[in-house]
Each structure stands twice: as structure tokens, then as C-alpha cells.
PDB file of N, CA and C in Angstrom:
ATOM      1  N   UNK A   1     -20.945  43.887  -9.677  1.00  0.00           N
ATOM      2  CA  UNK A   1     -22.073  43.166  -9.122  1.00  0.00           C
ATOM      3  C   UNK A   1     -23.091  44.177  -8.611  1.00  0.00           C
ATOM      4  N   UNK A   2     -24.336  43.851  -8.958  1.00  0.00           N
ATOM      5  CA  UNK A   2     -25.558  44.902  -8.485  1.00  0.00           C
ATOM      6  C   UNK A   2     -26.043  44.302  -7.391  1.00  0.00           C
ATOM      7  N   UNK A   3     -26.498  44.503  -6.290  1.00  0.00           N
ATOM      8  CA  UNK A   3     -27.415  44.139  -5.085  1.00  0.00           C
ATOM      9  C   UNK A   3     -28.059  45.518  -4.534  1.00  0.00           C
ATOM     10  N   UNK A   4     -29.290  45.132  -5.110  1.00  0.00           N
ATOM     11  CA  UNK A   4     -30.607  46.412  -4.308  1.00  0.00           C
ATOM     12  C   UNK A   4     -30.062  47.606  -5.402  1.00  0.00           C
ATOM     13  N   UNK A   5     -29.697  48.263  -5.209  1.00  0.00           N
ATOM     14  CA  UNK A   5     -29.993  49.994  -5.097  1.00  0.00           C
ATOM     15  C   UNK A   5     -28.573  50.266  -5.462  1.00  0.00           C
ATOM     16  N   UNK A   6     -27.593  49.347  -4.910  1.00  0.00           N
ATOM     17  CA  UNK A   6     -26.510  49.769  -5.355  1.00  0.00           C
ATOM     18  C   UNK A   6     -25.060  48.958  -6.052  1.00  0.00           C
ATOM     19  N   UNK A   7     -24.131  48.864  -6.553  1.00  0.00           N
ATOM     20  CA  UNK A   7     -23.311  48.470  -7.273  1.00  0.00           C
ATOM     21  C   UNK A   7     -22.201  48.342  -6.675  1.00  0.00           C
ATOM     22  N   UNK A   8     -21.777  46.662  -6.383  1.00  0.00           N
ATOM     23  CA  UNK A   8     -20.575  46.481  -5.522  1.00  0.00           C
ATOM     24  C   UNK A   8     -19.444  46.593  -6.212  1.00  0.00           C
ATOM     25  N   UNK A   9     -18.614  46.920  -5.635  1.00  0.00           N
ATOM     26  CA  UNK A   9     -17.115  47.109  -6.290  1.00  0.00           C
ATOM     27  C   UNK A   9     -16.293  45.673  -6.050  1.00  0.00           C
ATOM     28  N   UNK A  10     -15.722  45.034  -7.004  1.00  0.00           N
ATOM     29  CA  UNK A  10     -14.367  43.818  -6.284  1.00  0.00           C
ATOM     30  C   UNK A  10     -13.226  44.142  -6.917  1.00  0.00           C
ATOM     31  N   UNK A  11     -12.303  43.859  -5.592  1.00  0.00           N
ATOM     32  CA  UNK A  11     -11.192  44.285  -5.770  1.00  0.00           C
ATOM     33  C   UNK A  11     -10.346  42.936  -5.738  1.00  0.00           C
ATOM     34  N   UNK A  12      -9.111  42.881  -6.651  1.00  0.00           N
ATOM     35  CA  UNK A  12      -8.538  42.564  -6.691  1.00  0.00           C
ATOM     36  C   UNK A  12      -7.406  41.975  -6.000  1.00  0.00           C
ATOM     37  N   UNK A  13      -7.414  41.022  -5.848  1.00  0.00           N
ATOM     38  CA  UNK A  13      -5.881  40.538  -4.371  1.00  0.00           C
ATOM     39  C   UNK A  13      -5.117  39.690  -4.340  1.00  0.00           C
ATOM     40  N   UNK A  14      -4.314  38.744  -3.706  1.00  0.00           N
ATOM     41  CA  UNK A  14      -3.192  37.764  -4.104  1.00  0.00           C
ATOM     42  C   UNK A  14      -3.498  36.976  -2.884  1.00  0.00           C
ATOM     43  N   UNK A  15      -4.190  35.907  -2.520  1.00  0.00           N
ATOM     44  CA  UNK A  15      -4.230  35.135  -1.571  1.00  0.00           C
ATOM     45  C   UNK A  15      -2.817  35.054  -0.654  1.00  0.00           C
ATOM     46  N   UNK A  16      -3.146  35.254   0.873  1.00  0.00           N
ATOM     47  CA  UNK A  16      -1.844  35.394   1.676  1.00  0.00           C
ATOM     48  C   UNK A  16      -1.416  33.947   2.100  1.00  0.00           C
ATOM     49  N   UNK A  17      -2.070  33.114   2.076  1.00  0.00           N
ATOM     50  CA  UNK A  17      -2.265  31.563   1.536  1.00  0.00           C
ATOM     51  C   UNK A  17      -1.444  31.156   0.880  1.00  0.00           C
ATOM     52  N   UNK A  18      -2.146  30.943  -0.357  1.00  0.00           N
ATOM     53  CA  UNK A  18      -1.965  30.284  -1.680  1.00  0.00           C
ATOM     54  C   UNK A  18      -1.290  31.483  -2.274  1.00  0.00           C
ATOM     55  N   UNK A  19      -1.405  31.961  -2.495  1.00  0.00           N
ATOM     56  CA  UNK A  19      -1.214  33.339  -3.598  1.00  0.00           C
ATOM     57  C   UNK A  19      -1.767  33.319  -5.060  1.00  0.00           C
ATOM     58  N   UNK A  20      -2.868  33.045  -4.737  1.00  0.00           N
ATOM     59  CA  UNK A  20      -3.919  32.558  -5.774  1.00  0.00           C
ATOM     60  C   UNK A  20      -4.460  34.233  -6.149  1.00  0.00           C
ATOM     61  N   UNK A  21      -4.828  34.698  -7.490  1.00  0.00           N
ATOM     62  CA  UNK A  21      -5.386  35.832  -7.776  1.00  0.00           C
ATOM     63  C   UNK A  21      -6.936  35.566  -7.417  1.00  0.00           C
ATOM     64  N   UNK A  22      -7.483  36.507  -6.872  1.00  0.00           N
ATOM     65  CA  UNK A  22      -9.037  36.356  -6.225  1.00  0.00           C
ATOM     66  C   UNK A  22      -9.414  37.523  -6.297  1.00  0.00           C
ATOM     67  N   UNK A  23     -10.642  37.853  -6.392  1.00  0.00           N
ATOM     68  CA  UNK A  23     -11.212  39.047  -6.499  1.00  0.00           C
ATOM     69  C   UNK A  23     -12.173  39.425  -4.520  1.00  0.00           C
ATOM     70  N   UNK A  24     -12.458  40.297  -3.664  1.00  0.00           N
ATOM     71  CA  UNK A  24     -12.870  40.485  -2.840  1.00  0.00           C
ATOM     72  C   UNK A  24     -13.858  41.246  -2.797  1.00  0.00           C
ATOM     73  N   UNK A  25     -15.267  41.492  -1.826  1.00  0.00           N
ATOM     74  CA  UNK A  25     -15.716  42.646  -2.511  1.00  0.00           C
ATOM     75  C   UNK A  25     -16.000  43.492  -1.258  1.00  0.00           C
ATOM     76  N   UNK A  26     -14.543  43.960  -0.419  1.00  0.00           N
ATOM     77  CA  UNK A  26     -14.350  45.183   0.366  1.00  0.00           C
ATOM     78  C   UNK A  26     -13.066  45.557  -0.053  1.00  0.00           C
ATOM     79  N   UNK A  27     -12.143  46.531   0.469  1.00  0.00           N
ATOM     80  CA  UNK A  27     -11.258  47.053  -0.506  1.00  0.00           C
ATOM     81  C   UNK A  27     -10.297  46.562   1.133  1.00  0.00           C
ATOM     82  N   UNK A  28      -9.345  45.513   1.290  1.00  0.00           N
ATOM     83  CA  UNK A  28      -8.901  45.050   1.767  1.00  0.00           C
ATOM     84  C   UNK A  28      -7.191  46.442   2.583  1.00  0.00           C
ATOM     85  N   UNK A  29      -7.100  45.913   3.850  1.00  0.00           N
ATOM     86  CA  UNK A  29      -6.769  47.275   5.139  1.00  0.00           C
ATOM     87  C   UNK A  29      -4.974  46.215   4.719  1.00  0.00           C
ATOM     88  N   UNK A  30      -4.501  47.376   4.366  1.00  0.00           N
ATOM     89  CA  UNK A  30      -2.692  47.317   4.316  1.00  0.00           C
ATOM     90  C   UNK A  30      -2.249  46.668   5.628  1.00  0.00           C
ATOM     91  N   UNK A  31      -1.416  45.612   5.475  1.00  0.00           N
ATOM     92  CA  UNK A  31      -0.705  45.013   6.725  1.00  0.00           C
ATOM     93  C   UNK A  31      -1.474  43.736   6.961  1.00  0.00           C
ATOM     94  N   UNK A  32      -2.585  44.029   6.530  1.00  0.00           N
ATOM     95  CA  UNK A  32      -3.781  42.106   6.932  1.00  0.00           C
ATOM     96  C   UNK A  32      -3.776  41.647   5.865  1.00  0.00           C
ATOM     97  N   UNK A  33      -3.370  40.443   6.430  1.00  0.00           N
ATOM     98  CA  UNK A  33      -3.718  39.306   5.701  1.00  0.00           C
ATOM     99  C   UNK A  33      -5.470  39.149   4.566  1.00  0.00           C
ATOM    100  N   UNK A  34      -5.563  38.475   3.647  1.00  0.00           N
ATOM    101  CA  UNK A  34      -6.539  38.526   3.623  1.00  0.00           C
ATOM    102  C   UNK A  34      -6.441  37.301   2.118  1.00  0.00           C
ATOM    103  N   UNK A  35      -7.884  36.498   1.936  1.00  0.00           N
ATOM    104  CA  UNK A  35      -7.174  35.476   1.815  1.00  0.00           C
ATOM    105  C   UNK A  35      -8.255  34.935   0.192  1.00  0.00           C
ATOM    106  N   UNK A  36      -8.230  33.959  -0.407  1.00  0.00           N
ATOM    107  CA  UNK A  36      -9.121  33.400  -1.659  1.00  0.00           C
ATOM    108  C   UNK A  36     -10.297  32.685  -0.861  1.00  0.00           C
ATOM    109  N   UNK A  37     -11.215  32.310  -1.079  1.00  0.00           N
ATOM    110  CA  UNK A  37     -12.688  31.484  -1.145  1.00  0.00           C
ATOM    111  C   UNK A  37     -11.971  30.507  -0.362  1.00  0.00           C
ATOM    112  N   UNK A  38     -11.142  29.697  -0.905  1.00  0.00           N
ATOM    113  CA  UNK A  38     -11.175  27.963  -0.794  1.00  0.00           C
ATOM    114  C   UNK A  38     -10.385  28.307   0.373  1.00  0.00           C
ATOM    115  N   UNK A  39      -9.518  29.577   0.761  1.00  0.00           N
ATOM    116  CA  UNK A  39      -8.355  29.390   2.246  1.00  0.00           C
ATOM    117  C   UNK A  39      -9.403  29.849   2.860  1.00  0.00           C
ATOM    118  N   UNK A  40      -9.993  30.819   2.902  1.00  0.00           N
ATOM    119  CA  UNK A  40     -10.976  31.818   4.051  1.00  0.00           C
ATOM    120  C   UNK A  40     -11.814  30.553   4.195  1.00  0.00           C
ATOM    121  N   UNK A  41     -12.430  29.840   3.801  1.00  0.00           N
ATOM    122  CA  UNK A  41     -13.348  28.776   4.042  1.00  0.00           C
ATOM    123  C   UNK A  41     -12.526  27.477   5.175  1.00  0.00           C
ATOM    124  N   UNK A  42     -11.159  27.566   4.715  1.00  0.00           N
ATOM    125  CA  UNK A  42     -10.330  26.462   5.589  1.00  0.00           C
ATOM    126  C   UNK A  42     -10.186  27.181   7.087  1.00  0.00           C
ATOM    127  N   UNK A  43     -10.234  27.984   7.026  1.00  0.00           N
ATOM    128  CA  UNK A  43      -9.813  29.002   8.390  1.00  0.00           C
ATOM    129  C   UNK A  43     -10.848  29.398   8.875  1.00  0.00           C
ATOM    130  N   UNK A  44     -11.961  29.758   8.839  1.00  0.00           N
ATOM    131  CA  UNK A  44     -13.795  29.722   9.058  1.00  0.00           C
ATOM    132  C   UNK A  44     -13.391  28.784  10.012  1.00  0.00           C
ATOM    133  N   UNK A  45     -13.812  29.298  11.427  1.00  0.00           N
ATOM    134  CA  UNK A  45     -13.666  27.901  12.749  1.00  0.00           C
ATOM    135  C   UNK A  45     -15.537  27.350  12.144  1.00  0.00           C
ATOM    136  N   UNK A  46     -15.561  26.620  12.638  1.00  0.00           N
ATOM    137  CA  UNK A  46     -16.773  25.650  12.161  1.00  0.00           C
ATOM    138  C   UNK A  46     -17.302  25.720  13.420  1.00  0.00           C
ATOM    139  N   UNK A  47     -18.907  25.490  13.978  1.00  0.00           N
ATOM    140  CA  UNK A  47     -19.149  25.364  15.168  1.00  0.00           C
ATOM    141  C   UNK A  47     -20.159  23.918  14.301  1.00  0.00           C
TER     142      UNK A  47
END
């Protein structure tokens, strides 16, 4: 993915959720959780 000036990287991951294959686009920290679109959106507190 291009934005501005420079070229994002996505990485690859396994929803800690679902365990759905999802792509991310920071390179996700060993030991956290980290999750697909449709869970990270369920867990998003809402105001």
C-alpha cells in the first residue's frame, strides 16, 4: 500500500479471536494479542 511519500508494509497474522488469517499494517509486539477487522471493531469501546 502507498500513502504520501511512502510504502506501507502488511504483515501477516492469525486473529487471537477468531483465528482468522488477516493482514495488519504495523509489525505486531510478541506476547500481545492482536486481532482481524471484524474482532478489533467488536472490542473498540464505543463512546
Amino acid at each position: 500500500m502507498r500513502y504520501g511519500n511512502f510504502e506501507r508494509t502488511m504483515n501477516k497474522i492469525k486473529c487471537s479471536e477468531c483465528g482468522a488469517d488477516a493482514e495488519v499494517p504495523f509489525k505486531p509486539t510478541e506476547g500481545r494479542p492482536v486481532y482481524c477487522r471484524d474482532c478489533y471493531g467488536k472490542k473498540k469501546p464505543r463512546f
